[in-house]
N, C-alpha and C. Protein backbone atom coordinates (compact mmCIF):
# COMPACT_ATOMS: atom_id res chain seq x y z
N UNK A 1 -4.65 -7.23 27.47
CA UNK A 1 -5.69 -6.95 26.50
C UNK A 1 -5.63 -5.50 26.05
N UNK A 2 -5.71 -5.34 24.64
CA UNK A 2 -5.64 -4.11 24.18
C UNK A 2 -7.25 -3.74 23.63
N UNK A 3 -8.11 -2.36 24.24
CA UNK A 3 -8.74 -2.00 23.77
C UNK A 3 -8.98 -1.66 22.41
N UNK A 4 -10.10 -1.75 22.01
CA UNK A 4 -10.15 -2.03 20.63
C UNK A 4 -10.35 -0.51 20.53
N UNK A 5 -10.79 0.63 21.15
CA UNK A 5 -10.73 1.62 20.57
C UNK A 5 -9.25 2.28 20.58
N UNK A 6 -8.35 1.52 21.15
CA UNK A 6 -7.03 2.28 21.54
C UNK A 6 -6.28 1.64 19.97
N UNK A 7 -6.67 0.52 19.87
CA UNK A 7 -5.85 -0.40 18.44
C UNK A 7 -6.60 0.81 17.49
N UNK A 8 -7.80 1.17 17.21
CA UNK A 8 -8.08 2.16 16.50
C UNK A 8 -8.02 3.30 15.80
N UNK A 9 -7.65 3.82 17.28
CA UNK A 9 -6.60 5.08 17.36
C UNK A 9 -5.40 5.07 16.81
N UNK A 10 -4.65 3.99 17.04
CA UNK A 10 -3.13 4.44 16.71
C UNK A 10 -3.06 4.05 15.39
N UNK A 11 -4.29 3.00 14.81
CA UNK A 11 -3.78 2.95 13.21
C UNK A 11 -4.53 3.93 12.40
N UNK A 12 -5.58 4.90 13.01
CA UNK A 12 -5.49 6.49 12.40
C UNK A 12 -4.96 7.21 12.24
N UNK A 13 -3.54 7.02 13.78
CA UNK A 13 -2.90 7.62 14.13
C UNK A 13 -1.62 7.69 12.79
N UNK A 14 -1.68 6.40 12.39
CA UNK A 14 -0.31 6.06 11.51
C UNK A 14 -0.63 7.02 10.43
N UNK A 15 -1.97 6.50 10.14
CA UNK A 15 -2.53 6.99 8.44
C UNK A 15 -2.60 8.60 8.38
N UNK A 16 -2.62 8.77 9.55
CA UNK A 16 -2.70 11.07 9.62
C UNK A 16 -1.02 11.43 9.36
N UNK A 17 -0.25 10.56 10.52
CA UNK A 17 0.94 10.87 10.05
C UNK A 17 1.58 10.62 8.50
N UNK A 18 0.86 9.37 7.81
CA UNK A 18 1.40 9.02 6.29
C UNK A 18 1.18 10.22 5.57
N UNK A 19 -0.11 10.80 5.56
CA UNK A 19 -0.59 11.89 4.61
C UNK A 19 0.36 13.08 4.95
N UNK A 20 0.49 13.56 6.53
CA UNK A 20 1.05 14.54 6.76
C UNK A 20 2.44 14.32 5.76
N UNK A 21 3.11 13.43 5.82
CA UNK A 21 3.83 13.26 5.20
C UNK A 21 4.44 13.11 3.94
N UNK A 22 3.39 12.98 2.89
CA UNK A 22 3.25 13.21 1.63
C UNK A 22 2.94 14.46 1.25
N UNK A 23 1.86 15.20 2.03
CA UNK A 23 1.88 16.64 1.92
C UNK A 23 2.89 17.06 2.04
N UNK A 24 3.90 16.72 3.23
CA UNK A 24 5.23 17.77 3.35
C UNK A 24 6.01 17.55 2.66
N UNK A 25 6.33 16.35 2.06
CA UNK A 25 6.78 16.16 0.67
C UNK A 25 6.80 16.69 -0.62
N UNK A 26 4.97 17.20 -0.68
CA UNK A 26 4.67 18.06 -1.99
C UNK A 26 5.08 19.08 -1.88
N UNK A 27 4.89 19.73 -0.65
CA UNK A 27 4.91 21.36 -0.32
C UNK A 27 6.10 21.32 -0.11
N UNK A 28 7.12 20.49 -0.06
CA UNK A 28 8.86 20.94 0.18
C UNK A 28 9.64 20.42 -1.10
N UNK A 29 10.16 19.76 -0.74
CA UNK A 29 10.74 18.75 -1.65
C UNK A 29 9.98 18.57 -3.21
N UNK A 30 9.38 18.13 -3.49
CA UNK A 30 8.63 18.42 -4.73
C UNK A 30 8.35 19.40 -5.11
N UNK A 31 8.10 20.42 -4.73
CA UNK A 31 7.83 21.88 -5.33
C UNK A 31 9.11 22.45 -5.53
N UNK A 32 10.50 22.28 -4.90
CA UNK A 32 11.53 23.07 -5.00
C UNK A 32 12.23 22.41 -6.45
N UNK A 33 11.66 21.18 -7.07
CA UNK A 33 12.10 20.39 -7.68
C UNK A 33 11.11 21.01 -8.88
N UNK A 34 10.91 21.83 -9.09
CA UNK A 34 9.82 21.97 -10.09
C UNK A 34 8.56 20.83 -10.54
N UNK A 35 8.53 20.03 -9.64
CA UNK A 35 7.30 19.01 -10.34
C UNK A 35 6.46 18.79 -9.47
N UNK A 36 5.78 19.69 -8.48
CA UNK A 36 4.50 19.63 -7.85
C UNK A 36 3.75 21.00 -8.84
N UNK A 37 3.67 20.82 -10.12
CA UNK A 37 3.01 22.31 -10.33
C UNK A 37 2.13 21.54 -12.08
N UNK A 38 1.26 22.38 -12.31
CA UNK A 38 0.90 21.83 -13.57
C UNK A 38 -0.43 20.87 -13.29
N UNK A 39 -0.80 20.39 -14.45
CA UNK A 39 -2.32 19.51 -14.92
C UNK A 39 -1.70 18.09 -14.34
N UNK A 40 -2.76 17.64 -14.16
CA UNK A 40 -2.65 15.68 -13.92
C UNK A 40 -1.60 15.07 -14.85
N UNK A 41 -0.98 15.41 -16.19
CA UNK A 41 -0.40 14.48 -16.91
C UNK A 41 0.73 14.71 -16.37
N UNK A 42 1.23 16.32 -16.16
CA UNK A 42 2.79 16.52 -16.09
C UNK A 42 3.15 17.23 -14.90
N UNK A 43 2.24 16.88 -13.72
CA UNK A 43 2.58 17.21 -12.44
C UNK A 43 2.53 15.78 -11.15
N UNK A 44 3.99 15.62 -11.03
CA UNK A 44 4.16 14.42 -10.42
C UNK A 44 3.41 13.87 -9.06
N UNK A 45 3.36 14.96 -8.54
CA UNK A 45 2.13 15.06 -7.23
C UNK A 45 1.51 15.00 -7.13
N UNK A 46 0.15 14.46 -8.63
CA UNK A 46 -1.13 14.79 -8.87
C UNK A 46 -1.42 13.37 -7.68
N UNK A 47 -1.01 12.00 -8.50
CA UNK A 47 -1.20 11.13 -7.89
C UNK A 47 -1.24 10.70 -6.05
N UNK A 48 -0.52 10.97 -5.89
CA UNK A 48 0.16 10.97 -4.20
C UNK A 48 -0.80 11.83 -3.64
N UNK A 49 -0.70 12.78 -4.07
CA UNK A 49 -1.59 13.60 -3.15
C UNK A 49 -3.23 13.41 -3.73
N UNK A 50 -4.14 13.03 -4.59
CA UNK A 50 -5.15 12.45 -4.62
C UNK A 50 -5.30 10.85 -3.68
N UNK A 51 -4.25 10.72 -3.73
CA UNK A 51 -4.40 9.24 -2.22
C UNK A 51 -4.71 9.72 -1.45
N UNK A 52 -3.74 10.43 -0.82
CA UNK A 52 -3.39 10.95 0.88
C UNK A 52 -4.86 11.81 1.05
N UNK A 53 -5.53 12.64 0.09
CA UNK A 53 -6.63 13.02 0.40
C UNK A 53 -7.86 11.77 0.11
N UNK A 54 -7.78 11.13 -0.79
CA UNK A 54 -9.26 10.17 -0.21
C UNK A 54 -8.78 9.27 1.19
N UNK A 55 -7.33 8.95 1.54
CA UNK A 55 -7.10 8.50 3.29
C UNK A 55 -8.04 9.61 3.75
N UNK A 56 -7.28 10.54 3.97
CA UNK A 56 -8.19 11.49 4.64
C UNK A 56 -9.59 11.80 4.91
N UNK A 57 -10.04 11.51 3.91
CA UNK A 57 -11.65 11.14 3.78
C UNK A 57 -11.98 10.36 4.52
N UNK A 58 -11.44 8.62 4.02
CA UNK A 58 -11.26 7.75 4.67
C UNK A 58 -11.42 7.59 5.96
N UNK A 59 -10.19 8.13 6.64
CA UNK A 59 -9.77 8.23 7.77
C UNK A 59 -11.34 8.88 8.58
N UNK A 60 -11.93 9.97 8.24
CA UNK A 60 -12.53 10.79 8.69
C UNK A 60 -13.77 9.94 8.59
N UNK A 61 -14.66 9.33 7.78
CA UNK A 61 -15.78 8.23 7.94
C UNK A 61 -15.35 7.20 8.99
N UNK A 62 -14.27 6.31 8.85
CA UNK A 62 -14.09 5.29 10.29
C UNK A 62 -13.76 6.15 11.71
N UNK A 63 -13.15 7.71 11.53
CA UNK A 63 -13.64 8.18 12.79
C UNK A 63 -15.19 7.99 13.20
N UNK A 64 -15.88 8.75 12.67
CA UNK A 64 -16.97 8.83 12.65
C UNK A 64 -17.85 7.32 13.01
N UNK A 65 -17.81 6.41 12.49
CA UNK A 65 -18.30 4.97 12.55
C UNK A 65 -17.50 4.62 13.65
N UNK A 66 -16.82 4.79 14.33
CA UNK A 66 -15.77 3.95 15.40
C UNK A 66 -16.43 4.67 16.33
N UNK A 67 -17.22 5.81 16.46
CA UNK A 67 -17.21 6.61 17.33
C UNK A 67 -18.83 6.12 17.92
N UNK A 68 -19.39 6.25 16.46
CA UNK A 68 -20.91 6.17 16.84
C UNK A 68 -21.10 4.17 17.13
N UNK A 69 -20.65 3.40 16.96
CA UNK A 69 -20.91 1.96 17.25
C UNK A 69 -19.46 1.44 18.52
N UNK A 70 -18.82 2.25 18.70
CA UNK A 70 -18.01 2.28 20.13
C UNK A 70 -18.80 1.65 21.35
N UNK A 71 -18.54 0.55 21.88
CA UNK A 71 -18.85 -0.03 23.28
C UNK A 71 -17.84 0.00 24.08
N UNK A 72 -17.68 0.26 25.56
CA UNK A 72 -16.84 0.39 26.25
C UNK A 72 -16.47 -1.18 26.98
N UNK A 73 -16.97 -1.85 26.53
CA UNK A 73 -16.36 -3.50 26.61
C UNK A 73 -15.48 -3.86 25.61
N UNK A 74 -15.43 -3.02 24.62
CA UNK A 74 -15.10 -4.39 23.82
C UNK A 74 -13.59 -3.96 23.79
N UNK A 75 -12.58 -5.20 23.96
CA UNK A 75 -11.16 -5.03 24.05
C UNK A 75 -10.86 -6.55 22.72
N UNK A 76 -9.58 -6.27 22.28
CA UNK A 76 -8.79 -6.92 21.11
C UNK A 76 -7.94 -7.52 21.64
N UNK A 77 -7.82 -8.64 21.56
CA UNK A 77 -6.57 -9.83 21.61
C UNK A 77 -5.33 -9.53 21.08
N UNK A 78 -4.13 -9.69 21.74
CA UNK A 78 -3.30 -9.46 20.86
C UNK A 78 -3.11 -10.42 20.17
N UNK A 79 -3.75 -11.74 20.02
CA UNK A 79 -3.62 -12.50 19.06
C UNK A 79 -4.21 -12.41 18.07
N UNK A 80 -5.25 -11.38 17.78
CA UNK A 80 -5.69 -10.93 16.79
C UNK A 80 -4.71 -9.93 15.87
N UNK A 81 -4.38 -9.77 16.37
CA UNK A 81 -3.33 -8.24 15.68
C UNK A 81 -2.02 -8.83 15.21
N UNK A 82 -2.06 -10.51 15.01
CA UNK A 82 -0.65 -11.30 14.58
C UNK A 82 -0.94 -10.66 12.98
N UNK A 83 -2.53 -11.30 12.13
CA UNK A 83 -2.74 -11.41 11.35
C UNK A 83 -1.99 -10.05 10.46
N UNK A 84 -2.53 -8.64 10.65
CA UNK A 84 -2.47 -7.52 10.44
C UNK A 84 -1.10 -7.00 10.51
N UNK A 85 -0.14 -7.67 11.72
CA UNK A 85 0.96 -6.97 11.80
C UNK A 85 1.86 -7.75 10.88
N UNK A 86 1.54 -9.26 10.20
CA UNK A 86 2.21 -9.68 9.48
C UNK A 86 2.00 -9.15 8.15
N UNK A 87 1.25 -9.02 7.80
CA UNK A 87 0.84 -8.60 6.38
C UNK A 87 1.63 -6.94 6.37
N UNK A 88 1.59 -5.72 7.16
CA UNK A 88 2.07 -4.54 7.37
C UNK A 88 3.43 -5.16 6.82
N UNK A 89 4.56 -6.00 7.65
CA UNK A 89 5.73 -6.79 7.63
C UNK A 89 5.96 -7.09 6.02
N UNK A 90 5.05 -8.41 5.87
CA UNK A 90 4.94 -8.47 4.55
C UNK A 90 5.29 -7.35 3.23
N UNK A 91 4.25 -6.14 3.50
CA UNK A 91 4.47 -5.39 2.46
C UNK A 91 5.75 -4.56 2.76
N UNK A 92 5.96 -4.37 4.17
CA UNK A 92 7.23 -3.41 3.87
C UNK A 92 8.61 -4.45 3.37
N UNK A 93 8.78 -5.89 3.41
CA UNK A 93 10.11 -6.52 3.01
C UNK A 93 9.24 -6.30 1.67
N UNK A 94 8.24 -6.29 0.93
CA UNK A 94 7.96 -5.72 -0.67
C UNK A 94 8.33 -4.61 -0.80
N UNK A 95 8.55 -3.89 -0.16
CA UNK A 95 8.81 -2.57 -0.88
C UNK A 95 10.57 -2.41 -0.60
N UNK A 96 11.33 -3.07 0.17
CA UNK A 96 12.53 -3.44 0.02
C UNK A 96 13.18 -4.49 -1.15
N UNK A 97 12.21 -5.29 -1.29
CA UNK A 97 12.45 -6.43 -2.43
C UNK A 97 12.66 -5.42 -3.72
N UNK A 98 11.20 -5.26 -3.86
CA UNK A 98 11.29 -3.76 -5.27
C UNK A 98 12.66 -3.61 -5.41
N UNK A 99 13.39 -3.06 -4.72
CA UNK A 99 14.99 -2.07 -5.31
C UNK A 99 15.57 -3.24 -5.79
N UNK A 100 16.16 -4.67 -4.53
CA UNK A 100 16.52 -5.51 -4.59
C UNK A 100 16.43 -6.41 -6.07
N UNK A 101 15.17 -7.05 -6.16
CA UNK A 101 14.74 -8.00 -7.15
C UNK A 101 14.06 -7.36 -8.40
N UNK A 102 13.27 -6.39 -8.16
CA UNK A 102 12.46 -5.95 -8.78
C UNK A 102 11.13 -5.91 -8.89
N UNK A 103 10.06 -5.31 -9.71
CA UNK A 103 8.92 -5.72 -9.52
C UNK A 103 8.30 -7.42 -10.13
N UNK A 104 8.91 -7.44 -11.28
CA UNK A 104 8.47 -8.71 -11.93
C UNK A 104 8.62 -9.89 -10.89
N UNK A 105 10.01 -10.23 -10.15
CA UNK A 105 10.19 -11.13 -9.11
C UNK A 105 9.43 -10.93 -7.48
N UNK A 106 9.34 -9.87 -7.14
CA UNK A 106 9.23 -9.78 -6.05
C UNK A 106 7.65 -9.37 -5.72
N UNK A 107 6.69 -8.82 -6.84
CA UNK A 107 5.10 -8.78 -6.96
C UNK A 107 4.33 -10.28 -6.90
N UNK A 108 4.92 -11.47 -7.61
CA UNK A 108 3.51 -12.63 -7.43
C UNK A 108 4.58 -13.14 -6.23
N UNK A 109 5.67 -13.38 -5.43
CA UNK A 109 5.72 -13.62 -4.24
C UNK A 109 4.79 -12.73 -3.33
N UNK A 110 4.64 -11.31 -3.44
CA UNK A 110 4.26 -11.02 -2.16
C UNK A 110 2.48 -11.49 -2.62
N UNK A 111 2.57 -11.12 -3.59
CA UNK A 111 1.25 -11.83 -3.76
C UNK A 111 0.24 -12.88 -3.12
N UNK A 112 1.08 -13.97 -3.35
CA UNK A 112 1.03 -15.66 -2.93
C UNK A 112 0.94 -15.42 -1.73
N UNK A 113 2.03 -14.68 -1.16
CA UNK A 113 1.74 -14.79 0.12
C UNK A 113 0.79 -14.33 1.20
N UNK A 114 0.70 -12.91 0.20
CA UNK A 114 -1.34 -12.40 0.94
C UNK A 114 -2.30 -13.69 0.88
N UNK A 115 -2.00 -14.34 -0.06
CA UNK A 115 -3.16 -15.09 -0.83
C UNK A 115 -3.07 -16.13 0.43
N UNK A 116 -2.18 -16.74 0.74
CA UNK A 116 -1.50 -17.77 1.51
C UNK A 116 -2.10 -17.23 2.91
N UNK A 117 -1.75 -16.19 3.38
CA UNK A 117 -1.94 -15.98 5.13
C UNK A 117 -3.58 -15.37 4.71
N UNK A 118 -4.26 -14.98 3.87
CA UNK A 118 -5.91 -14.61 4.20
C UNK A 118 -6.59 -15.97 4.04
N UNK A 119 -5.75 -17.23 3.98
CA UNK A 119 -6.54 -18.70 4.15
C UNK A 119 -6.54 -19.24 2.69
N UNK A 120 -6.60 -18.87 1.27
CA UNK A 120 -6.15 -19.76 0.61
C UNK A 120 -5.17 -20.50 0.43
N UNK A 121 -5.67 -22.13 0.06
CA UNK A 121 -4.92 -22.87 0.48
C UNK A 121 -4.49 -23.94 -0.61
N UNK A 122 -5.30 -23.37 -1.94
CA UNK A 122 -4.62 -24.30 -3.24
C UNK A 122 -3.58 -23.50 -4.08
N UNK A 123 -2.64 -24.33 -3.77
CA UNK A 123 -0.63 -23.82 -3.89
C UNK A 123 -1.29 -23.49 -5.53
N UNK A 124 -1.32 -23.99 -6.77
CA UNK A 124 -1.20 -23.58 -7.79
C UNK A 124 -2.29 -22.70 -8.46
N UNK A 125 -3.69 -22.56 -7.20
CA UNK A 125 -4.69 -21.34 -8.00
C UNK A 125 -4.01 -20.02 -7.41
N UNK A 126 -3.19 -19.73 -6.50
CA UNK A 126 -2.84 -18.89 -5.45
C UNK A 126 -1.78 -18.26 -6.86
N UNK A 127 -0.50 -19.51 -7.05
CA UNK A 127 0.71 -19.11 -7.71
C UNK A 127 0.29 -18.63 -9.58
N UNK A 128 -1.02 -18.53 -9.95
CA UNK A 128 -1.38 -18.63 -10.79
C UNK A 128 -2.07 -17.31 -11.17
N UNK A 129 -2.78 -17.17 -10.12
CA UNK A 129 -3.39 -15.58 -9.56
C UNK A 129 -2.48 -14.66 -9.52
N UNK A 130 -1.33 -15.24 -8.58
CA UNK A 130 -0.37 -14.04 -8.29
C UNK A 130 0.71 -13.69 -9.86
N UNK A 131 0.67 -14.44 -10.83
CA UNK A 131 1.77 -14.58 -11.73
C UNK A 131 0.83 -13.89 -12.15
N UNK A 132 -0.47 -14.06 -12.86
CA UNK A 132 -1.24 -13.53 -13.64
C UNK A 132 -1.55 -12.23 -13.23
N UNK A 133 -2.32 -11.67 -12.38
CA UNK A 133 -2.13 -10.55 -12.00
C UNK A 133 -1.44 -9.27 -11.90
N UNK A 134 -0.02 -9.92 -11.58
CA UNK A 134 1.03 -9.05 -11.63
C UNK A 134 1.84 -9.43 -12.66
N UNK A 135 1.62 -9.61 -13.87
CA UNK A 135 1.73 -9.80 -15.32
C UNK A 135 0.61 -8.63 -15.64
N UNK A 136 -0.81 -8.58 -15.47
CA UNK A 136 -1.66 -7.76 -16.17
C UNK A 136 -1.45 -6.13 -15.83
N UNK A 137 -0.96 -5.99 -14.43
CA UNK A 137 -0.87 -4.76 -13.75
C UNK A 137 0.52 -4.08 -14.70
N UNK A 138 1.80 -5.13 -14.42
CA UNK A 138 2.82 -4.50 -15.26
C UNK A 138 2.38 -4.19 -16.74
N UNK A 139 1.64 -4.65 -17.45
CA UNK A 139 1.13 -4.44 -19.30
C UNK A 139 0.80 -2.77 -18.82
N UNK A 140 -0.46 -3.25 -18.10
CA UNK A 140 -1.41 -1.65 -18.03
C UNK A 140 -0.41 -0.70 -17.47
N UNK A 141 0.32 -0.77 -16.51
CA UNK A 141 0.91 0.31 -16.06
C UNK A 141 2.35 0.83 -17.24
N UNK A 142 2.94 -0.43 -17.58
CA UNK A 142 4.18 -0.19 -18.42
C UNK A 142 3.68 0.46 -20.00
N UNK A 143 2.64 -0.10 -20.37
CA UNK A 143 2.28 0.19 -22.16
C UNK A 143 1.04 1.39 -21.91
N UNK A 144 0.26 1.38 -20.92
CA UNK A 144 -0.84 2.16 -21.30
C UNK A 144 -0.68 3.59 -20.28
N UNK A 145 0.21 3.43 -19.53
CA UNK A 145 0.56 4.81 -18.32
C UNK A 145 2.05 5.40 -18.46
N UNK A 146 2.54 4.13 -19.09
CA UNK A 146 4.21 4.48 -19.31
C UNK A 146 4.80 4.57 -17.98
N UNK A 147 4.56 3.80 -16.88
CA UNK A 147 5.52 4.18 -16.20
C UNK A 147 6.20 2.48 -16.25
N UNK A 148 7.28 3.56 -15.55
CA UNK A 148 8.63 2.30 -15.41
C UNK A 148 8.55 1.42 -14.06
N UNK A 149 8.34 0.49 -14.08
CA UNK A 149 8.40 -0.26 -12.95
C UNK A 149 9.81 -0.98 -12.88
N UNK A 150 10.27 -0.79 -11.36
CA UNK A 150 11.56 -1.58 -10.75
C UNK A 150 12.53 -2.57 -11.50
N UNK A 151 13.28 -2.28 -12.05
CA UNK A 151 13.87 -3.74 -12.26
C UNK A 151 14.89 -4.52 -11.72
N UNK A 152 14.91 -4.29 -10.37
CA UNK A 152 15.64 -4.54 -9.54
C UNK A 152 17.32 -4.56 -9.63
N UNK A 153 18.06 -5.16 -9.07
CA UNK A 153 19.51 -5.24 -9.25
C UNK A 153 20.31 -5.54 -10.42
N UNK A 154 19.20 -6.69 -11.19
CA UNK A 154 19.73 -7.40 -12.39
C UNK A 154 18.64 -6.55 -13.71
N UNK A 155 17.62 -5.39 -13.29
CA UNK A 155 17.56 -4.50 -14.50
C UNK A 155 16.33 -5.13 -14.85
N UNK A 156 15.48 -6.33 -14.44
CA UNK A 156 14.43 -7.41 -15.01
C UNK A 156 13.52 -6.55 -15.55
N UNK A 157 12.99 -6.31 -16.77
CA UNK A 157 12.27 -5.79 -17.67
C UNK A 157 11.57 -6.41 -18.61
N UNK A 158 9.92 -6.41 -19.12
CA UNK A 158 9.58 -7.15 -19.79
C UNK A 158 8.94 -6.15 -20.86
N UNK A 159 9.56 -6.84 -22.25
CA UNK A 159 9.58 -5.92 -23.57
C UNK A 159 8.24 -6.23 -23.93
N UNK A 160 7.23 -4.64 -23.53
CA UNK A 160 6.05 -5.25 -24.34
C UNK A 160 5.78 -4.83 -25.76
């Protein structure tokens, strides 16, 4: 049995190290590159590092709440932690797919499949959601932000 404040810990633990890590990213690597510098439109770091600081935030309220509603009984199943460690799994073969397939192919799979393991269970509202969705995200991000999303090995691009 794994304590539930110890399962707690170490996935704070992950999220302090992610940020640390995007920071050292900005402050090294991105700055020597000239593009951690400048306004929100034309400084590449604006984004990344406005995440890693609301984690941080984040992070710092569920300290706080974990701390003050903490019972020294309560311990976690590791059969609870299947759910969570598959989905983690999940997104990282997505973010390998990305290079691979691209975003257009490899977004309403991983999709479906969140949709699929959080208990929905009708195959064509699931595959319908996930197509649609990640159809609306690529418009807004490709026509209204301009960025380029993945097109994997074979280049998959949709002309809007």
């Amino acid at each position: 049995m794994l304590k539930r404040i110890h399962a707690e810990i170490m996935v704070i633990a992950f999220f302090v190290a992610l940020t640390a890590i995007v920071f050292q990213q900005i402050y090294t690597s991105m700055t020597e590159q000239g593009i951690a510098s400048g306004g929100a439109y034309d400084n590449a770091a604006a984004y990344p590092k406005a995440l890693a600081s609301l984690i941080i935030v984040l992070l710092v309220i569920q300290a706080f709440i974990s701390k003050a509603t903490r019972s020294q009984s309560s311990e976690t199943r590791w059969r609870e932690l299947i759910k969570p460690g598959v989905l983690v799994c999940l997104f990282a073969g997505y973010l390998i797919g990305l290079q691979v397939v691209g975003y257009h192919l490899a977004t309403p799979i991983m999709l479906a499949s969140i949709l699929f393991l959080t208990g929905v269970r009708h195959i064509w509202s699931a595959v319908i959601f996930a197509l649609a969705s990640s159809l609306l995200f690529a418009f807004f991000f490709e026509k209204f932000l301009k960025v380029v999303l993945p097109g994997g090995l074979w280049q998959l691009n949709v002309a809007w």
